[in-house]
PDB file of N, CA and C in Angstrom:
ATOM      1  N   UNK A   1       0.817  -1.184   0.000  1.00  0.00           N
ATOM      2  CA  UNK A   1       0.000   0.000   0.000  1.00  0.00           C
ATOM      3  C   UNK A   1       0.864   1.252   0.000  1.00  0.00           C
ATOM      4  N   UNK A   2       2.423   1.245   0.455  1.00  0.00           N
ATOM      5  CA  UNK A   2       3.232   2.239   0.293  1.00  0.00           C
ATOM      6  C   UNK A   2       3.242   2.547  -0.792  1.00  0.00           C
ATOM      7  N   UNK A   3       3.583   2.285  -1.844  1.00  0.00           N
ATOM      8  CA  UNK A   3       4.241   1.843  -2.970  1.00  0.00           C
ATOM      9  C   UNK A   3       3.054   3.111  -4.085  1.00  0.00           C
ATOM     10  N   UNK A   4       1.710   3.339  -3.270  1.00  0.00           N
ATOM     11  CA  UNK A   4       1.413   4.532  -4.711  1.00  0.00           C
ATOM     12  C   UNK A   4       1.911   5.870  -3.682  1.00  0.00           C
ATOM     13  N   UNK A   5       2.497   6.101  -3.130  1.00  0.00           N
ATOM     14  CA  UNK A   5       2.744   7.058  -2.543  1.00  0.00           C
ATOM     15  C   UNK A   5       3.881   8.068  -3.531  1.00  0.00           C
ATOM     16  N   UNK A   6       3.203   9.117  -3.870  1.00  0.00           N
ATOM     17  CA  UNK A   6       4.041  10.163  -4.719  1.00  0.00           C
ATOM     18  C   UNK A   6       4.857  11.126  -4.140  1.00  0.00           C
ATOM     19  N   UNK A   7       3.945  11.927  -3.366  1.00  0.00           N
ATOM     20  CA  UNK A   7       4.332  12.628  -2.422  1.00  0.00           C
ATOM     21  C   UNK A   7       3.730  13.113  -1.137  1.00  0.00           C
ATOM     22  N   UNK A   8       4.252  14.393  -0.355  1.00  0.00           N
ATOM     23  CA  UNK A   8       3.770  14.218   0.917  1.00  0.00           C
ATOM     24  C   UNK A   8       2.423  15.021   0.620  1.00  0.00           C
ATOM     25  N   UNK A   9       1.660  15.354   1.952  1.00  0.00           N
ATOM     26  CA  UNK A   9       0.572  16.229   2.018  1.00  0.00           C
ATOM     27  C   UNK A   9       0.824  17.729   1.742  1.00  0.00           C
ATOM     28  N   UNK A  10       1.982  18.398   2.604  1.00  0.00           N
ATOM     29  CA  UNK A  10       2.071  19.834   2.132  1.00  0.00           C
ATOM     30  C   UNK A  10       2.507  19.617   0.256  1.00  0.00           C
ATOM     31  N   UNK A  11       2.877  18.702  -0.544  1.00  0.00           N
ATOM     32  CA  UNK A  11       3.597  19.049  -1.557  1.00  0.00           C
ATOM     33  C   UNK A  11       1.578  19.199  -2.519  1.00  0.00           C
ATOM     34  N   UNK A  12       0.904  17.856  -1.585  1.00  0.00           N
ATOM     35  CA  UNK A  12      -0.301  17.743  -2.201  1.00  0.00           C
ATOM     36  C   UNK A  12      -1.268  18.985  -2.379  1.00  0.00           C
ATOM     37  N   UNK A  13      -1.334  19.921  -1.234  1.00  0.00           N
ATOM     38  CA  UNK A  13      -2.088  20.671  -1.348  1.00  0.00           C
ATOM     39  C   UNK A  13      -1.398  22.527  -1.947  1.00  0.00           C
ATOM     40  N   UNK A  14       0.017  22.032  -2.426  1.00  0.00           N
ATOM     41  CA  UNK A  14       0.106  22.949  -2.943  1.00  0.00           C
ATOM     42  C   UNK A  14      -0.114  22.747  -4.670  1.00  0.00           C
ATOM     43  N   UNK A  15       0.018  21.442  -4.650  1.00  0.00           N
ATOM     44  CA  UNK A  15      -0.225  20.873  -6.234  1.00  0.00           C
ATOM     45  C   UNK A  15      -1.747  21.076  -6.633  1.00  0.00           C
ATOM     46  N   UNK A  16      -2.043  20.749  -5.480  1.00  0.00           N
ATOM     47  CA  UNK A  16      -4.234  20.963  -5.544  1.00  0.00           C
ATOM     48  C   UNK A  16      -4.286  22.162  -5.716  1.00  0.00           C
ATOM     49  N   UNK A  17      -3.963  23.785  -4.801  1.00  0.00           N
ATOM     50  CA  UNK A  17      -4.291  24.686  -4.929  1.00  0.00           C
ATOM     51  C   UNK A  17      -3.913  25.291  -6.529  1.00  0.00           C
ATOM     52  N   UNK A  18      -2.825  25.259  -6.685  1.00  0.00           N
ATOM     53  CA  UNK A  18      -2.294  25.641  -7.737  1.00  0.00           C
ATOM     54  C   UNK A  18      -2.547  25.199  -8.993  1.00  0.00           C
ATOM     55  N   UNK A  19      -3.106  23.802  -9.064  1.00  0.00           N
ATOM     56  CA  UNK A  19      -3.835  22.980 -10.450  1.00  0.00           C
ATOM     57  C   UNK A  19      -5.063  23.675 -10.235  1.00  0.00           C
ATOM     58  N   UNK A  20      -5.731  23.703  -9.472  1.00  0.00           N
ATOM     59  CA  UNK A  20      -7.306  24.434  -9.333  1.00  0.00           C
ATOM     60  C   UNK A  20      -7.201  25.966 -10.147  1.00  0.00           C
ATOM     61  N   UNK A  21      -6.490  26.580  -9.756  1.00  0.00           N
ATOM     62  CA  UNK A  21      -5.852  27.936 -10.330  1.00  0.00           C
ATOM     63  C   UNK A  21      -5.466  28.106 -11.630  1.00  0.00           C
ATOM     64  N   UNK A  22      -4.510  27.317 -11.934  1.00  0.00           N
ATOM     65  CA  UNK A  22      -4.375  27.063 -13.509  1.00  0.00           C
ATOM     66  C   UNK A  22      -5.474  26.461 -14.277  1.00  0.00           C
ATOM     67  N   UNK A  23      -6.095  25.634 -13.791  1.00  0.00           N
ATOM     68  CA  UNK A  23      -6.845  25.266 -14.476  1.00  0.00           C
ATOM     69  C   UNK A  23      -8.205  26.506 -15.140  1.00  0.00           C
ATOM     70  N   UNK A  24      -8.624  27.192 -14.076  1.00  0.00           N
ATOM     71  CA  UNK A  24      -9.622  28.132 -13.748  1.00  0.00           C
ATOM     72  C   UNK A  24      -8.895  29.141 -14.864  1.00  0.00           C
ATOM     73  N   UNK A  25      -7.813  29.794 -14.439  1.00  0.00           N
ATOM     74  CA  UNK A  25      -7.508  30.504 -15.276  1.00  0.00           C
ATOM     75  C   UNK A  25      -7.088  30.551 -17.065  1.00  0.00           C
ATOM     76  N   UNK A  26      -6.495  29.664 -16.941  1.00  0.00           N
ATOM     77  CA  UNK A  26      -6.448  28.844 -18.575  1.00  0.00           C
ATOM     78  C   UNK A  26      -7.390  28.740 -19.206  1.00  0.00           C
ATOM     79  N   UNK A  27      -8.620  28.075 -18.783  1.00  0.00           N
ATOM     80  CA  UNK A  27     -10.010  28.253 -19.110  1.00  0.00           C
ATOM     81  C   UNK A  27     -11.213  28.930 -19.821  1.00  0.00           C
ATOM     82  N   UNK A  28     -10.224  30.166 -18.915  1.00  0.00           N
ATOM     83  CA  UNK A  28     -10.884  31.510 -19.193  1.00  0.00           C
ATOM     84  C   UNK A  28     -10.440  32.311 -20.021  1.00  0.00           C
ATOM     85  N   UNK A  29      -9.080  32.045 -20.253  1.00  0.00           N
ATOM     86  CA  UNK A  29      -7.767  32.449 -21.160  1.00  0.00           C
ATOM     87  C   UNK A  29      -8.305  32.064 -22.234  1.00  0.00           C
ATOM     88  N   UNK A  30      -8.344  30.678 -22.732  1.00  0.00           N
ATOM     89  CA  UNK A  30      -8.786  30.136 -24.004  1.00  0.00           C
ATOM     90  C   UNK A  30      -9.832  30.714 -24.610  1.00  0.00           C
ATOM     91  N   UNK A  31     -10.874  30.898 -23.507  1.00  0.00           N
ATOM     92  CA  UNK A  31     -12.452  31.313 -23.987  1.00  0.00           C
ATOM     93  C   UNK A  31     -11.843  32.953 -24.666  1.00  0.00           C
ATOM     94  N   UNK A  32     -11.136  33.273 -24.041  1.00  0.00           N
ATOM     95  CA  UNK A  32     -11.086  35.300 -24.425  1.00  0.00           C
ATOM     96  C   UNK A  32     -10.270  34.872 -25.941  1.00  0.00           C
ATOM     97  N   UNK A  33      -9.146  34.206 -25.706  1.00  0.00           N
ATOM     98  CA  UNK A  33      -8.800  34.012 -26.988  1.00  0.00           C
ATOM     99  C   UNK A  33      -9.692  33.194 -27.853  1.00  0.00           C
ATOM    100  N   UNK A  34     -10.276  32.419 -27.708  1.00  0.00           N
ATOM    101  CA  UNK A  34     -11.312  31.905 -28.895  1.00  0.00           C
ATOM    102  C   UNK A  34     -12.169  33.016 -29.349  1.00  0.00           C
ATOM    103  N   UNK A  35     -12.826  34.068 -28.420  1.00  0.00           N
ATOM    104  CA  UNK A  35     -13.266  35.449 -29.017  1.00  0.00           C
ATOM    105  C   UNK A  35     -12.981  36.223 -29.607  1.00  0.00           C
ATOM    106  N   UNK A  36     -11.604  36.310 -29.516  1.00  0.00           N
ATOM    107  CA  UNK A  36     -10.672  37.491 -30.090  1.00  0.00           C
ATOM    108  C   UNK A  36     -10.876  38.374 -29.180  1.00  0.00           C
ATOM    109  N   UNK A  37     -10.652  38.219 -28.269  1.00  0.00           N
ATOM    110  CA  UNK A  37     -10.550  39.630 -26.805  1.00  0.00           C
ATOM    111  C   UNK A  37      -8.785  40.483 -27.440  1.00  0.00           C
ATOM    112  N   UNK A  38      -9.689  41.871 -27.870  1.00  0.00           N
ATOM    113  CA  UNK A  38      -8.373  42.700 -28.412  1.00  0.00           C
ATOM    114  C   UNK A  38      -7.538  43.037 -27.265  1.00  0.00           C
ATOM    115  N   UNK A  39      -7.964  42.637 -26.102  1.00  0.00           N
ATOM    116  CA  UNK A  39      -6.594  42.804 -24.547  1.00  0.00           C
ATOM    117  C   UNK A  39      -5.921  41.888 -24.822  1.00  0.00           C
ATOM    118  N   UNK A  40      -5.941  40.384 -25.416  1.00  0.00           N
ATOM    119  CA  UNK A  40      -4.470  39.783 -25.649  1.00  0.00           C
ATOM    120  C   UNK A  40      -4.162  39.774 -26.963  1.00  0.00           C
ATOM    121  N   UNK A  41      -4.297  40.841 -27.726  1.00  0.00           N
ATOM    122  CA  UNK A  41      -3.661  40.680 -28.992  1.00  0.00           C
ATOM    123  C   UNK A  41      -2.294  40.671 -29.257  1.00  0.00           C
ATOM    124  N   UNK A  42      -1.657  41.835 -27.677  1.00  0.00           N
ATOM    125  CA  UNK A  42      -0.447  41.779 -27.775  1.00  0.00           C
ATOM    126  C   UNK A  42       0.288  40.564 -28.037  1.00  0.00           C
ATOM    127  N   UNK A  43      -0.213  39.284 -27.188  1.00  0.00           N
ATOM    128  CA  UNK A  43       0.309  37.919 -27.327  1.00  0.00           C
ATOM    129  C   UNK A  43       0.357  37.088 -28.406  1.00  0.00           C
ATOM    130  N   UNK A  44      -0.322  37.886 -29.593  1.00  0.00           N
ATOM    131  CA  UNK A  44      -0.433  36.990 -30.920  1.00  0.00           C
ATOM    132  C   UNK A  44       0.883  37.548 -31.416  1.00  0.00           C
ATOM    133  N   UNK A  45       1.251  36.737 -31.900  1.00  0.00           N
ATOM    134  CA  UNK A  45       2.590  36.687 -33.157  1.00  0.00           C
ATOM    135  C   UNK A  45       2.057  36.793 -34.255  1.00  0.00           C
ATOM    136  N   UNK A  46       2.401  37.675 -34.914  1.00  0.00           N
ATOM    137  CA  UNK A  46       2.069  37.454 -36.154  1.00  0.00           C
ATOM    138  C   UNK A  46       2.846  37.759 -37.305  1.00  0.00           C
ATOM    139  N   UNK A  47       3.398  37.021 -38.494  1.00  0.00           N
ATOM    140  CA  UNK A  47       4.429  37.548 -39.516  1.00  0.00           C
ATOM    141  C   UNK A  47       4.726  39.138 -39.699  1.00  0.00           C
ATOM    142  N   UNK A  48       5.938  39.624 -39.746  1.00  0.00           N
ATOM    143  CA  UNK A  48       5.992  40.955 -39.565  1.00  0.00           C
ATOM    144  C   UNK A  48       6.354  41.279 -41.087  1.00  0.00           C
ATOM    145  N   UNK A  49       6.843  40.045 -41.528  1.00  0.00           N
ATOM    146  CA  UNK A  49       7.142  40.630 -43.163  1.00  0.00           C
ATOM    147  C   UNK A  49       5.521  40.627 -44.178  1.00  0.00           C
ATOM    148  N   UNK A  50       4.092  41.164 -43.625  1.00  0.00           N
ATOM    149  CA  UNK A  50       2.929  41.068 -43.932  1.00  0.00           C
ATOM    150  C   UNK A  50       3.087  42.916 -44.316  1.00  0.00           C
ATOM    151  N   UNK A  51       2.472  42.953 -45.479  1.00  0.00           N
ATOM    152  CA  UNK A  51       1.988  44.612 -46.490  1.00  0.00           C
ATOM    153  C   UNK A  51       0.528  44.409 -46.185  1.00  0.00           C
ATOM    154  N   UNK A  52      -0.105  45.900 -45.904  1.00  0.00           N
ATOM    155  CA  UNK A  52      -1.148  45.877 -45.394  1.00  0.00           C
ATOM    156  C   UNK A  52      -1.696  46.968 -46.891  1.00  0.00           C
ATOM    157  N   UNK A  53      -1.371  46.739 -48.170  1.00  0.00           N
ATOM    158  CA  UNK A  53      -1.694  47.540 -49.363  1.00  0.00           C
ATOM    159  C   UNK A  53      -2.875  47.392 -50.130  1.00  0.00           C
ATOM    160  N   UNK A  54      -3.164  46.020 -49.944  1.00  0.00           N
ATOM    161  CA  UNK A  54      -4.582  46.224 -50.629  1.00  0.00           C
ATOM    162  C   UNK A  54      -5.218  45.624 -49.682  1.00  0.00           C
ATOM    163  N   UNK A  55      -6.630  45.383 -50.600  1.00  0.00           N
ATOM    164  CA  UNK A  55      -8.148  44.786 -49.720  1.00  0.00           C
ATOM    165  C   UNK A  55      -7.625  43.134 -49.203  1.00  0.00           C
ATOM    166  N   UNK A  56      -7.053  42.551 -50.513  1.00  0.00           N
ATOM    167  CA  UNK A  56      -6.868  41.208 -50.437  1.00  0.00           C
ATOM    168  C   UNK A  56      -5.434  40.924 -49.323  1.00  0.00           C
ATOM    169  N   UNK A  57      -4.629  42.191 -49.082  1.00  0.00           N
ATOM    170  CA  UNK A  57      -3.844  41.634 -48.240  1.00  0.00           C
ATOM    171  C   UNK A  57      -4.297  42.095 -46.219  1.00  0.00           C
ATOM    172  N   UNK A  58      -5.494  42.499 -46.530  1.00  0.00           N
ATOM    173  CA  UNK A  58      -6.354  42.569 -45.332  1.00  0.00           C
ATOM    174  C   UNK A  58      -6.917  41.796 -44.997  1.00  0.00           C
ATOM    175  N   UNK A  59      -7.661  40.994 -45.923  1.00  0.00           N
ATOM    176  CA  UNK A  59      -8.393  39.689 -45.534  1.00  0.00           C
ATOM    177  C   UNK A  59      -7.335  38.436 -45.728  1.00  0.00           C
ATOM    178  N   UNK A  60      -6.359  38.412 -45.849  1.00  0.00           N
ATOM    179  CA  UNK A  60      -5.403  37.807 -45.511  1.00  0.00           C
ATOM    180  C   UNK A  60      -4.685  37.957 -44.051  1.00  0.00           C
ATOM    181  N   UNK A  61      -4.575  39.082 -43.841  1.00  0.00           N
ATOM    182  CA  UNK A  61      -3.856  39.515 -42.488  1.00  0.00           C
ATOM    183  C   UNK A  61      -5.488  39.199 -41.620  1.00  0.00           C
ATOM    184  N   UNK A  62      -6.824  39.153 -42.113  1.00  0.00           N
ATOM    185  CA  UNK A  62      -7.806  38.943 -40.880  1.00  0.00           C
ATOM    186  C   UNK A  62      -7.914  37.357 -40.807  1.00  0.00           C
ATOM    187  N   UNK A  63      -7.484  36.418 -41.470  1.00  0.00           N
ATOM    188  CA  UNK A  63      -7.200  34.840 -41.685  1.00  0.00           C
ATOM    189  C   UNK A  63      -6.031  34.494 -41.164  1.00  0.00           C
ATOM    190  N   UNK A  64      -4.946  35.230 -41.351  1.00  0.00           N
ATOM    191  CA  UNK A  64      -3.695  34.677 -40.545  1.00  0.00           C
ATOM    192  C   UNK A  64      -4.127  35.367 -39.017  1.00  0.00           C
ATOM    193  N   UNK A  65      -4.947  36.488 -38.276  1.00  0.00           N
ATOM    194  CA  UNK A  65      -5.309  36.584 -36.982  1.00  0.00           C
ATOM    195  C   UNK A  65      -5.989  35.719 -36.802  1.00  0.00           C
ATOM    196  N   UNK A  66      -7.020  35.354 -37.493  1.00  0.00           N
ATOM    197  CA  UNK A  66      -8.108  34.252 -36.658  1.00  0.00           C
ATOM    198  C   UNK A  66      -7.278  32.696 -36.491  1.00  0.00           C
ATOM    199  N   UNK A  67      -6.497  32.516 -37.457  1.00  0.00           N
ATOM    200  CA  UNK A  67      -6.024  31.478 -37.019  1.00  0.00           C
ATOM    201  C   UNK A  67      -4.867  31.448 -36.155  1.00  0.00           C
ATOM    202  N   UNK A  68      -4.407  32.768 -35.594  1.00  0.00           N
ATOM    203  CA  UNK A  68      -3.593  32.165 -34.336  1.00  0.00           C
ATOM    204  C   UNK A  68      -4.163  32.530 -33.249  1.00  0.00           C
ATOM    205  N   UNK A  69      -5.244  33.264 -33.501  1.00  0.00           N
ATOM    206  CA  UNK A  69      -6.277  33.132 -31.981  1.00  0.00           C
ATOM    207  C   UNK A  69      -6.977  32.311 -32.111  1.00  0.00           C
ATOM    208  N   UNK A  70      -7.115  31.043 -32.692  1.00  0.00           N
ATOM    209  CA  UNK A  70      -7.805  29.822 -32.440  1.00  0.00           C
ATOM    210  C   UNK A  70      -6.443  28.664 -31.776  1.00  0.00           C
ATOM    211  N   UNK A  71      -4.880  28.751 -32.282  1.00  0.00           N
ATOM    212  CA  UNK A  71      -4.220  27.969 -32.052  1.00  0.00           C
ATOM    213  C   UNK A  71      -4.142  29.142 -30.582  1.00  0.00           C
ATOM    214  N   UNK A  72      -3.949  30.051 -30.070  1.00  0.00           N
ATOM    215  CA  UNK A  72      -3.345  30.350 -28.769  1.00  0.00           C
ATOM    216  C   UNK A  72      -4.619  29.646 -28.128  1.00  0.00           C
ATOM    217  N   UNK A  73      -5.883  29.737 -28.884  1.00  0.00           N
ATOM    218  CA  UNK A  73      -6.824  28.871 -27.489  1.00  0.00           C
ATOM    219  C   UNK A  73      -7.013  27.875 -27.006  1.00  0.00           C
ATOM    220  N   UNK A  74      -6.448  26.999 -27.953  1.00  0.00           N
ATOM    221  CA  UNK A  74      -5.899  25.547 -27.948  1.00  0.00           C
ATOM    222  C   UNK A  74      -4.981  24.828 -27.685  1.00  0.00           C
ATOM    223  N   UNK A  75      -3.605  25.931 -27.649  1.00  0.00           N
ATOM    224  CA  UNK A  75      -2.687  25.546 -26.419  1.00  0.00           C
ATOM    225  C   UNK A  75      -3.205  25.886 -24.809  1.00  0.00           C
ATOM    226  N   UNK A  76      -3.670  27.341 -24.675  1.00  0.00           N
ATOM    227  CA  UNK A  76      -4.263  27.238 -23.318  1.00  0.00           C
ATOM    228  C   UNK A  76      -5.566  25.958 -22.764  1.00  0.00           C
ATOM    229  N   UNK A  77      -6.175  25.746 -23.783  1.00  0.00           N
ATOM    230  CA  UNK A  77      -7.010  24.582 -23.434  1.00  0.00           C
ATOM    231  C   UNK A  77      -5.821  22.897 -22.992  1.00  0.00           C
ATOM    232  N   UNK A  78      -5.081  22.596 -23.603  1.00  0.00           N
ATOM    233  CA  UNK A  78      -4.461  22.012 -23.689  1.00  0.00           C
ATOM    234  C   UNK A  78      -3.654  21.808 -22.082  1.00  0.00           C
ATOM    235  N   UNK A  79      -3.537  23.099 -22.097  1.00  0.00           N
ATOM    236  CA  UNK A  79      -2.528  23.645 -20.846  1.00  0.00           C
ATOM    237  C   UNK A  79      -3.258  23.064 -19.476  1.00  0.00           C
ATOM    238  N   UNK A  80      -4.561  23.438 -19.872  1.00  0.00           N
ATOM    239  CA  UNK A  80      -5.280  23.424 -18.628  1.00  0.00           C
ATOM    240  C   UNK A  80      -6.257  22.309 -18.330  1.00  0.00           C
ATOM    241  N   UNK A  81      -5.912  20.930 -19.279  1.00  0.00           N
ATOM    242  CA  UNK A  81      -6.501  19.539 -19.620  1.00  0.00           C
ATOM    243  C   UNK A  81      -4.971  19.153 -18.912  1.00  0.00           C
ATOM    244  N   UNK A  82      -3.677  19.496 -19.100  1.00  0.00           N
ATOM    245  CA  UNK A  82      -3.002  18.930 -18.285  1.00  0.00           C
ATOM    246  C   UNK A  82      -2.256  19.087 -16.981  1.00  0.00           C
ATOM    247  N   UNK A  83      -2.996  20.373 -16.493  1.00  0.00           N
ATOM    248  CA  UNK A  83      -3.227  20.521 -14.597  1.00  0.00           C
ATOM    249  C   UNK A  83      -4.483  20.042 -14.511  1.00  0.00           C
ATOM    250  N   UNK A  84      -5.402  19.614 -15.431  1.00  0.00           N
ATOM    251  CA  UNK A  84      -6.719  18.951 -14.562  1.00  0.00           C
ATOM    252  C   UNK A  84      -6.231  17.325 -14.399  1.00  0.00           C
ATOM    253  N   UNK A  85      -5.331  17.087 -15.025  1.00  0.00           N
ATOM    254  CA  UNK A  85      -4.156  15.762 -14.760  1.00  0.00           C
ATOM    255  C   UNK A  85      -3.531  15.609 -13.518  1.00  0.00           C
ATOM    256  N   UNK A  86      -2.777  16.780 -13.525  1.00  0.00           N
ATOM    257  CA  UNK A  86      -2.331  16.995 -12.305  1.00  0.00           C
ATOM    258  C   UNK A  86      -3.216  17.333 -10.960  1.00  0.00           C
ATOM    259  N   UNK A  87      -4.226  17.913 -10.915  1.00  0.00           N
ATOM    260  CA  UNK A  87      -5.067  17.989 -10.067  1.00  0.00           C
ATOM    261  C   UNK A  87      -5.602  16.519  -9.998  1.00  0.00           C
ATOM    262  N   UNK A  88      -5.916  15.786 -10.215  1.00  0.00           N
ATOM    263  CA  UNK A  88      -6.324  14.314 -10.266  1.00  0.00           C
ATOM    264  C   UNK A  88      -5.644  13.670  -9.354  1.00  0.00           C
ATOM    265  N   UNK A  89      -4.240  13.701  -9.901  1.00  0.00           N
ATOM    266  CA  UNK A  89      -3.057  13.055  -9.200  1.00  0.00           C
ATOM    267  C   UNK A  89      -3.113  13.364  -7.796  1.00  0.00           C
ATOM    268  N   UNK A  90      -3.082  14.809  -7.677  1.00  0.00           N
ATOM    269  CA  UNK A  90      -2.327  15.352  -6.325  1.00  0.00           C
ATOM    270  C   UNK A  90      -3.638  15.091  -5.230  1.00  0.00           C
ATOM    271  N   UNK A  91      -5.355  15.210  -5.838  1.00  0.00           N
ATOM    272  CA  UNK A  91      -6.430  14.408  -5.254  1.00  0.00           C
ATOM    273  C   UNK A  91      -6.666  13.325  -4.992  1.00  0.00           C
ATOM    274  N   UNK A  92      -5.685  12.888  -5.360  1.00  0.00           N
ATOM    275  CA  UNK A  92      -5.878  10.999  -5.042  1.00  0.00           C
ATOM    276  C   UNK A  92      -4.373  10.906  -4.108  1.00  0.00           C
ATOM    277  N   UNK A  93      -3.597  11.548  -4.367  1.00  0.00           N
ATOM    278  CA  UNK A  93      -2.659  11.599  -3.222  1.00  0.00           C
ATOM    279  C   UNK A  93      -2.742  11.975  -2.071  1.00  0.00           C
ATOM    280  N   UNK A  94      -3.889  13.018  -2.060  1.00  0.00           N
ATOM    281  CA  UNK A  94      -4.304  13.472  -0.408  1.00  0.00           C
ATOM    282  C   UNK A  94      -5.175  12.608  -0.325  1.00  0.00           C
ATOM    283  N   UNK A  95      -6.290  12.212  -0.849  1.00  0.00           N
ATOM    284  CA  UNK A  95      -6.865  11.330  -0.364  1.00  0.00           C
ATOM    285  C   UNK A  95      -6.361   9.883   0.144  1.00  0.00           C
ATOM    286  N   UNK A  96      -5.258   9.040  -0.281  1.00  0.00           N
ATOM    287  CA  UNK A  96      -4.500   7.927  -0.383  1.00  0.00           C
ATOM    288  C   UNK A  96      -3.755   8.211   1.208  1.00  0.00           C
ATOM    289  N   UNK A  97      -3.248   9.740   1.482  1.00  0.00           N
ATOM    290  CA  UNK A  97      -2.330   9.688   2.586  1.00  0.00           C
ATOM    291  C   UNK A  97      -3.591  10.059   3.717  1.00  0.00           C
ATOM    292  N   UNK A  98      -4.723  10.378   3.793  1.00  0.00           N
ATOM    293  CA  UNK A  98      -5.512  10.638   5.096  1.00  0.00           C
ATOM    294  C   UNK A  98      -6.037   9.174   5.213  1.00  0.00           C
ATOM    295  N   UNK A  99      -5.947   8.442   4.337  1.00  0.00           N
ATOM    296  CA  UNK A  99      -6.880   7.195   4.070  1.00  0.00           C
ATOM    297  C   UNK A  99      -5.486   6.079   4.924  1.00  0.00           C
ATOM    298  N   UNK A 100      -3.950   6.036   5.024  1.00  0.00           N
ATOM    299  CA  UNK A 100      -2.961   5.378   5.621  1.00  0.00           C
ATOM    300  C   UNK A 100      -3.320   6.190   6.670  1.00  0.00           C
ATOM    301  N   UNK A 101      -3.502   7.646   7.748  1.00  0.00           N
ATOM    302  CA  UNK A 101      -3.307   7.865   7.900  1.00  0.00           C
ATOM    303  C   UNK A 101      -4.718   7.354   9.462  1.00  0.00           C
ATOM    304  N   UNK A 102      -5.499   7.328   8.764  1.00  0.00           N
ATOM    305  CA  UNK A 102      -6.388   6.465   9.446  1.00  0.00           C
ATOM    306  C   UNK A 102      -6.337   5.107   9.725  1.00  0.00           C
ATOM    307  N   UNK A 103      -5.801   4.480   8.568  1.00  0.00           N
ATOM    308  CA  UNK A 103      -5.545   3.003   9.329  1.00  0.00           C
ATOM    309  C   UNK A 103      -4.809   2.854  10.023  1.00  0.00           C
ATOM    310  N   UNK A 104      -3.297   3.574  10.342  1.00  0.00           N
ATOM    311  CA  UNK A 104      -2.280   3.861  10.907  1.00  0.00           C
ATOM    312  C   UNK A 104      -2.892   3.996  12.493  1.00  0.00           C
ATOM    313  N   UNK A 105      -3.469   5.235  12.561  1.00  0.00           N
ATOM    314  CA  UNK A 105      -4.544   5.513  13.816  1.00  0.00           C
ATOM    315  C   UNK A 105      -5.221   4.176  14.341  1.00  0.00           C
ATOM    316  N   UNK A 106      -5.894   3.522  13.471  1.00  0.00           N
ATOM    317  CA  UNK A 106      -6.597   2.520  14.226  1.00  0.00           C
ATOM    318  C   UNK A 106      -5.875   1.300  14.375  1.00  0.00           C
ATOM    319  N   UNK A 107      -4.656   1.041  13.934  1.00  0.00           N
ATOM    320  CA  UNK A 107      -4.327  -0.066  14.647  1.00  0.00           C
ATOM    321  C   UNK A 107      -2.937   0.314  15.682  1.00  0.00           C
TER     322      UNK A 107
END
């Protein structure tokens, strides 16, 4: 029964608080970027060698934005599918050590 033991309780509930957090926030991150929230535009990259001269190289420059505010929302989704991993883990680790921690007690 030792043997799934990862880590201790303080490491658990800082892994819990902090996966809860990322997760929450990432979340919300993705959703603004799947909108196109113009507050993180700063964070888009976008080719700098792009001419903004005609119509057609506008609707080009509005196709190369939408598609990296769909990929930034999909790494943050991504991001935050793998602290809900980690939150899993570090929940079954506190639960696993109060659960020894009681049998320990009773015998």
């Amino acid at each position: 029964m030792r043997s799934c033991r990862i880590c201790g309780l303080k490491l658990c509930l800082i892994s819990l608080a902090m996966s809860v957090w990322a997760v929450l926030q990432l979340t919300l991150m993705g959703g603004f970027y799947y909108n196109h929230a113009t507050t993180l535009a700063e964070n888009i990259h976008l080719p700098e060698n792009m001419t903004l001269t005609k119509a057609e190289d506008l609707k080009k420059f509005y196709k190369v934005l939408d598609e990296r505010y769909e990929i930034a929302a999909m790494n943050c989704w991504m991001a935050a599918g793998m602290y809900a991993v980690v939150l899993l883990v570090s929940l079954q680790q506190f639960v696993f050590i109060h659960k020894c921690r009681l049998i320990y007690k009773q015998n």
